[in-house]
Protein backbone atom coordinates (compact mmCIF):
# COMPACT_ATOMS: atom_id res chain seq x y z
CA UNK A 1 147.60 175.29 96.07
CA UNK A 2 147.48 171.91 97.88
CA UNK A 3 149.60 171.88 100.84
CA UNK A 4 151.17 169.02 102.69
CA UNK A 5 149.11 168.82 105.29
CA UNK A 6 146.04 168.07 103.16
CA UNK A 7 147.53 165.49 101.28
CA UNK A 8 148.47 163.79 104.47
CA UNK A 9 144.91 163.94 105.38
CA UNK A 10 143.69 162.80 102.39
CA UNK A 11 146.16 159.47 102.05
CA UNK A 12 144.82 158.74 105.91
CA UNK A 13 141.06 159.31 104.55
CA UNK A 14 141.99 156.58 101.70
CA UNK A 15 143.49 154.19 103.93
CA UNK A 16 140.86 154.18 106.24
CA UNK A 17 138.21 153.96 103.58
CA UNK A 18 139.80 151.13 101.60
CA UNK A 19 141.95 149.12 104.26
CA UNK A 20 141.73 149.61 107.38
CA UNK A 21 137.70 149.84 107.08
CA UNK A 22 137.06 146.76 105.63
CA UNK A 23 139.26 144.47 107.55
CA UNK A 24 137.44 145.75 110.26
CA UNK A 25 134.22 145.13 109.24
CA UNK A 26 135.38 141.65 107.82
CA UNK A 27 137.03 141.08 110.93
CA UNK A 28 133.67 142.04 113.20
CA UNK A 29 131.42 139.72 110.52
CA UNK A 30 133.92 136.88 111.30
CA UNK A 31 133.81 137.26 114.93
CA UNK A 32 130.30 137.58 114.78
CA UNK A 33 130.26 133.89 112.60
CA UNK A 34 132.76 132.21 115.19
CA UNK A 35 130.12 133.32 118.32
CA UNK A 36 127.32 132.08 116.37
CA UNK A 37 128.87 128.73 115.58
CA UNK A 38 130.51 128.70 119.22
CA UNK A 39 126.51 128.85 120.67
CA UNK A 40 125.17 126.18 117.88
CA UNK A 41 128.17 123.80 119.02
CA UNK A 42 127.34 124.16 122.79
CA UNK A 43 123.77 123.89 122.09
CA UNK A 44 124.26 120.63 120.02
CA UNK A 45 126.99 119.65 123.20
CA UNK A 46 124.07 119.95 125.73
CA UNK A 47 121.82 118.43 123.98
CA UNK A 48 124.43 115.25 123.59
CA UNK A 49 125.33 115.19 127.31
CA UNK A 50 121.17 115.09 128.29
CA UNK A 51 120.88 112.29 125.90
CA UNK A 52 123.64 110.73 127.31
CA UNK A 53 123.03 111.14 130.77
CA UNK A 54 119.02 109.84 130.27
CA UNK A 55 120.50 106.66 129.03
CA UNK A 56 122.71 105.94 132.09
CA UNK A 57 119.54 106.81 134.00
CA UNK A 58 118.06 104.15 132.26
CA UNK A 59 120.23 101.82 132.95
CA UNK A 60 120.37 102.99 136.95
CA UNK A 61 116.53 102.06 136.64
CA UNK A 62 116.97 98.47 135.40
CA UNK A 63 118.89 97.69 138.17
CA UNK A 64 116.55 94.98 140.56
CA UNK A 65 115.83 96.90 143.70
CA UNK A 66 116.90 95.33 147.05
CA UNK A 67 120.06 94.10 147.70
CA UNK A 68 122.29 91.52 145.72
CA UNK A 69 122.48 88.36 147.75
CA UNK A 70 125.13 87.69 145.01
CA UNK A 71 127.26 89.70 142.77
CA UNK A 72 124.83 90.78 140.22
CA UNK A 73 125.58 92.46 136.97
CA UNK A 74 122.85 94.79 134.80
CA UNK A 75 124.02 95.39 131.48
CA UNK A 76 123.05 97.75 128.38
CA UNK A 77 124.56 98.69 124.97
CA UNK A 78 123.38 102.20 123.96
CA UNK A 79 124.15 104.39 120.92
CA UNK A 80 124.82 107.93 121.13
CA UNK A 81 126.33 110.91 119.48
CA UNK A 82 129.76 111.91 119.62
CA UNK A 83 131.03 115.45 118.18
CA UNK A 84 133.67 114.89 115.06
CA UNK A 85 136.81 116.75 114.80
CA UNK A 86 138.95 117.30 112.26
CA UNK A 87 142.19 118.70 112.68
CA UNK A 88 142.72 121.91 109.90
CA UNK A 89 146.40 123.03 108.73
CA UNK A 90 146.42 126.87 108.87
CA UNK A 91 149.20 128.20 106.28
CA UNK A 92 151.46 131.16 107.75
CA UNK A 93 153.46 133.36 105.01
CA UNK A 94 155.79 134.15 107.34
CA UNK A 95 156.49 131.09 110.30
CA UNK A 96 155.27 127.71 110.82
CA UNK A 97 151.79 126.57 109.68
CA UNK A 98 149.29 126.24 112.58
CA UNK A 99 146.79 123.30 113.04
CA UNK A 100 143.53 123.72 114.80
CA UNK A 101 140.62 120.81 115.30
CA UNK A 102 137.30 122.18 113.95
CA UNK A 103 134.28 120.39 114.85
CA UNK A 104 132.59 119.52 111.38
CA UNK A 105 129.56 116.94 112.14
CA UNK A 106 128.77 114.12 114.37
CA UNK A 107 129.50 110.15 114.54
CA UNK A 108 127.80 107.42 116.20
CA UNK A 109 129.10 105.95 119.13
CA UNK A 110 128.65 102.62 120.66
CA UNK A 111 128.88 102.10 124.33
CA UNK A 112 128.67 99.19 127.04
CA UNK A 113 127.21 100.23 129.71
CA UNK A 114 127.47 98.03 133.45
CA UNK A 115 126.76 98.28 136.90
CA UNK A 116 128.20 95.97 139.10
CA UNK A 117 126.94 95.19 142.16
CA UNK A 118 128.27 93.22 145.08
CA UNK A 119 126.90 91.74 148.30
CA UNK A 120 127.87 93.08 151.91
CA UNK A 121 130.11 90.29 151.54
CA UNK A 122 131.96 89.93 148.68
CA UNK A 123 132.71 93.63 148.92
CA UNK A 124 134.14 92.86 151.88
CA UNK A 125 136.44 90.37 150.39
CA UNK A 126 137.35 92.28 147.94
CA UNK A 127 138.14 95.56 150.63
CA UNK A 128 139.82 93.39 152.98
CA UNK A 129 142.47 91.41 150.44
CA UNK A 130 142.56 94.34 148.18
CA UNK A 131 141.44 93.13 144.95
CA UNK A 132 140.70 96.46 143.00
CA UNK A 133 144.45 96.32 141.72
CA UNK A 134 143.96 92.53 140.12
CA UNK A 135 144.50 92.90 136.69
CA UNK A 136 141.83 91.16 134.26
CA UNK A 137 143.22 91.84 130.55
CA UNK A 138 145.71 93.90 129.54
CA UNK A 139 145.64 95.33 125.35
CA UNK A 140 147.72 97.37 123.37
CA UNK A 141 146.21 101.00 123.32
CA UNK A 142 145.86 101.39 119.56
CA UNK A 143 145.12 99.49 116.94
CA UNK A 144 147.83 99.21 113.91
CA UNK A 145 145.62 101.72 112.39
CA UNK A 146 145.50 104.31 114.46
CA UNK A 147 148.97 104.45 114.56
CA UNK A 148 149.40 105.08 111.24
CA UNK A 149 147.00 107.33 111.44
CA UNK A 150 149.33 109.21 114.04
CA UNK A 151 152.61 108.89 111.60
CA UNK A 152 150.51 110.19 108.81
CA UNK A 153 150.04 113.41 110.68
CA UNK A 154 152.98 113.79 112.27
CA UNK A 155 154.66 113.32 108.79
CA UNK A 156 152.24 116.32 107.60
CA UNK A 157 153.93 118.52 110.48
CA UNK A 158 157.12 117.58 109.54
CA UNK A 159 156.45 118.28 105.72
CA UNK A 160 155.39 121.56 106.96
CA UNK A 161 157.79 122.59 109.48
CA UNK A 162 159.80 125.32 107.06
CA UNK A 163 163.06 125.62 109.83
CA UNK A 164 165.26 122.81 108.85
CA UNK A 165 166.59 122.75 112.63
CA UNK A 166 163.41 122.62 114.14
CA UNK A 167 162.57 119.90 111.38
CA UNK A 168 164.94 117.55 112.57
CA UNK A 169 163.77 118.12 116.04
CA UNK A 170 160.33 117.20 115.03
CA UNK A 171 161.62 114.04 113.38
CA UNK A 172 163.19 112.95 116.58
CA UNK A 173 160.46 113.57 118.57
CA UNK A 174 157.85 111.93 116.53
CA UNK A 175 160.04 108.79 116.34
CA UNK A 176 160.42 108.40 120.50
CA UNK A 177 156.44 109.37 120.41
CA UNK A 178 155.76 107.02 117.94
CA UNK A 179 157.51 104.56 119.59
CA UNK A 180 156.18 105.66 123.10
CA UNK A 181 152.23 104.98 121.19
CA UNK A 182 153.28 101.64 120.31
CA UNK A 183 154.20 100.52 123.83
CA UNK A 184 151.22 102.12 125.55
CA UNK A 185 148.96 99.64 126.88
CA UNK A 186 145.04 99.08 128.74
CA UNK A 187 144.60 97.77 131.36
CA UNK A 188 141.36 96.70 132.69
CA UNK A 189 141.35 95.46 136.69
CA UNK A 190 138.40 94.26 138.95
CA UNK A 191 137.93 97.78 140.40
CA UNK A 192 137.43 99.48 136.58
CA UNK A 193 134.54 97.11 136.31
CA UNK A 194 133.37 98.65 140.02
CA UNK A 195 132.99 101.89 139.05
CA UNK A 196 129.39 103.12 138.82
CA UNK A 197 128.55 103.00 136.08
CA UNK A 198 131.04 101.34 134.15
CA UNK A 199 131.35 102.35 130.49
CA UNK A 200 133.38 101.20 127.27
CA UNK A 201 132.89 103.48 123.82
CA UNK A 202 132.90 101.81 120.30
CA UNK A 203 132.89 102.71 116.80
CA UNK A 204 131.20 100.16 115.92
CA UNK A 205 127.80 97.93 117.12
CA UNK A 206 129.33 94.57 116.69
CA UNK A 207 132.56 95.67 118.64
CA UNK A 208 130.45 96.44 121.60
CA UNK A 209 128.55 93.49 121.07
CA UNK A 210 131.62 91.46 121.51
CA UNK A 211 132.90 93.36 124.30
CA UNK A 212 129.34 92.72 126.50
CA UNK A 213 130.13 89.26 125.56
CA UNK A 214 133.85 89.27 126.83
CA UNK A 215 132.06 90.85 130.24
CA UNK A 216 129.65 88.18 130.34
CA UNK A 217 132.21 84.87 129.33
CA UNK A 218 135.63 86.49 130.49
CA UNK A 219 135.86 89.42 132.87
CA UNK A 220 132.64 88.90 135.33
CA UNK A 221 133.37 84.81 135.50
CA UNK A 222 136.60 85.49 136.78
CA UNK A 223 136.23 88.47 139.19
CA UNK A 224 133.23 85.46 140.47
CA UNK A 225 135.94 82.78 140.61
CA UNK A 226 138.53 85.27 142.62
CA UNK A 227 135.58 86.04 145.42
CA UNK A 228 135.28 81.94 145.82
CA UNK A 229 138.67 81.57 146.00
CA UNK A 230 138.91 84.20 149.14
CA UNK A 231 135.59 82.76 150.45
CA UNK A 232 137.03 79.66 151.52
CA UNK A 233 140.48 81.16 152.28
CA UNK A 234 142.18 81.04 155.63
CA UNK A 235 144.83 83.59 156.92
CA UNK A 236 146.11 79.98 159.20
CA UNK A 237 145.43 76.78 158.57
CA UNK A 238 147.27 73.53 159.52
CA UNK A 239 147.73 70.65 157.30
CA UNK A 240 148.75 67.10 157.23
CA UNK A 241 149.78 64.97 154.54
C-alpha cells in the first residue's frame, strides 16, 4: 500500500522534473544569452569610442603649430557610428506593461568637429568683458518631427496603461511634457564654440555640411566682429560734438 508520504514525494519529484527544472535551465540559458550579448555590445561600444576618439586626434593634429596671432579656426566633418535603440513594450498579465530600449544595430552619424583658437589677446577680451555668456543663435530643440515622434509614444503608454486612474494621470502629464518639449530651446553662445573641441552630431551629411557653413558665414564672423568691437573700446572716453 502507497502511503501519503510517498505520494508527497513523488508529486515534489514531478514538479521538479517538469517545472521547476526547466525554468531553471531556461532561465540559466537566458542569462547566459543576455551576458553574451552584454560583452558583444561593450566590445562593439569600445571599439566606437577608439574610432571616435582617433578622429578628434586627428583633428588636434591639423591644428597649425605655434600660436594664433589671430583667432584661428580648424575645422573637420567626420562620420562615425552611433549605437541604435529601440524602445520594446514588455506585456505584463497582471500590471502595467514595461518598456525597455534594446540596442538592435548601428546608424551613421555626422559630426562637425572645431577648435577654436584665440590669441593672448582676444582671450583676454573676451575674459575681461565676459563674453562666454553672448548668445549667437538660439533654435527650437526639436524638430516638428520629433515631437510627434514623442506623442506617438506617449500615446502607446497611455493605450497601455490598464488603471483608468493612473491613465488619466498619464494623459495629464504627457500634455504639460508635451508642451514643456515644444518650448525647449538651444542655445549656442561664444563660449560653446570655445570648448575644445567643439562638436555638433547629425543625421545626415548635408546637415552638417550646412552647419560648418553657418560656422564659417554666421557664428565665427560674428564672435570676430564682437572682439573688434572691444578692441577699440574704452571704459572712459570724452566726446565733443
Amino acid at each position: 500500500m502507497v502511503g501519503p508520504f510517498w505520494l508527497a514525494w513523488k508529486l515534489l519529484v514531478l514538479i521538479w522534473q517538469f517545472i521547476l527544472k526547466p525554468r531553471i535551465e531556461r532561465s540559466n540559458r537566458e542569462s547566459a544569452v543576455q551576458q553574451t550579448s552584454r560583452e558583444q555590445e561593450d566590445t562593439k561600444q569600445k571599439s566606437r569610442d577608439e574610432a571616435r576618439a582617433k578622429q578628434l586626434e586627428a583633428l588636434k593634429a591639423a591644428v597649425p603649430s605655434g600660436p594664433p596671432e589671430r583667432m584661428r579656426a580648424t575645422i573637420q566633418i567626420n562620420e562615425y557610428k552611433q549605437v541604435r535603440m529601440e524602445r520594446q513594450r514588455i506585456p505584463r498579465l497582471i500590471g502595467e506593461d514595461n518598456y525597455v530600449y534594446v540596442e538592435v544595430g548601428e546608424d551613421f552619424r555626422f559630426s562637425v568637429d572645431m577648435i577654436l583658437e584665440m590669441s593672448e589677446t582676444e582671450r583676454a577680451i573676451i575674459n575681461e568683458h565676459e563674453l562666454y555668456d553672448i548668445e549667437l543663435e538660439q533654435t527650437p530643440a526639436y524638430t516638428a518631427e520629433q515631437l510627434r515622434a514623442f506623442e506617438a509614444q506617449y500615446n502607446d503608454e497611455i493605450e497601455a496603461t490598464k488603471d483608468p486612474v493612473l491613465k488619466e494621470v498619464t494623459k495629464q502629464t504627457t500634455q504639460l511634457t508635451l508642451a514643456g518639449l515644444k518650448g525647449e530651446s538651444i542655445k549656442t553662445r561664444v563660449g560653446d564654440l570655445l570648448v575644445v573641441p567643439f562638436s555638433c552630431a547629425f543625421d545626415s551629411p548635408h546637415e552638417a555640411k550646412t552647419y560648418a557653413e553657418k560656422l564659417k558665414t554666421k557664428f565665427l564672423p560674428e564672435i570676430r566682429k564682437l572682439l573688434d568691437s572691444y578692441t577699440a573700446h574704452k571704459r572712459s572716453e570724452t566726446l565733443e560734438f
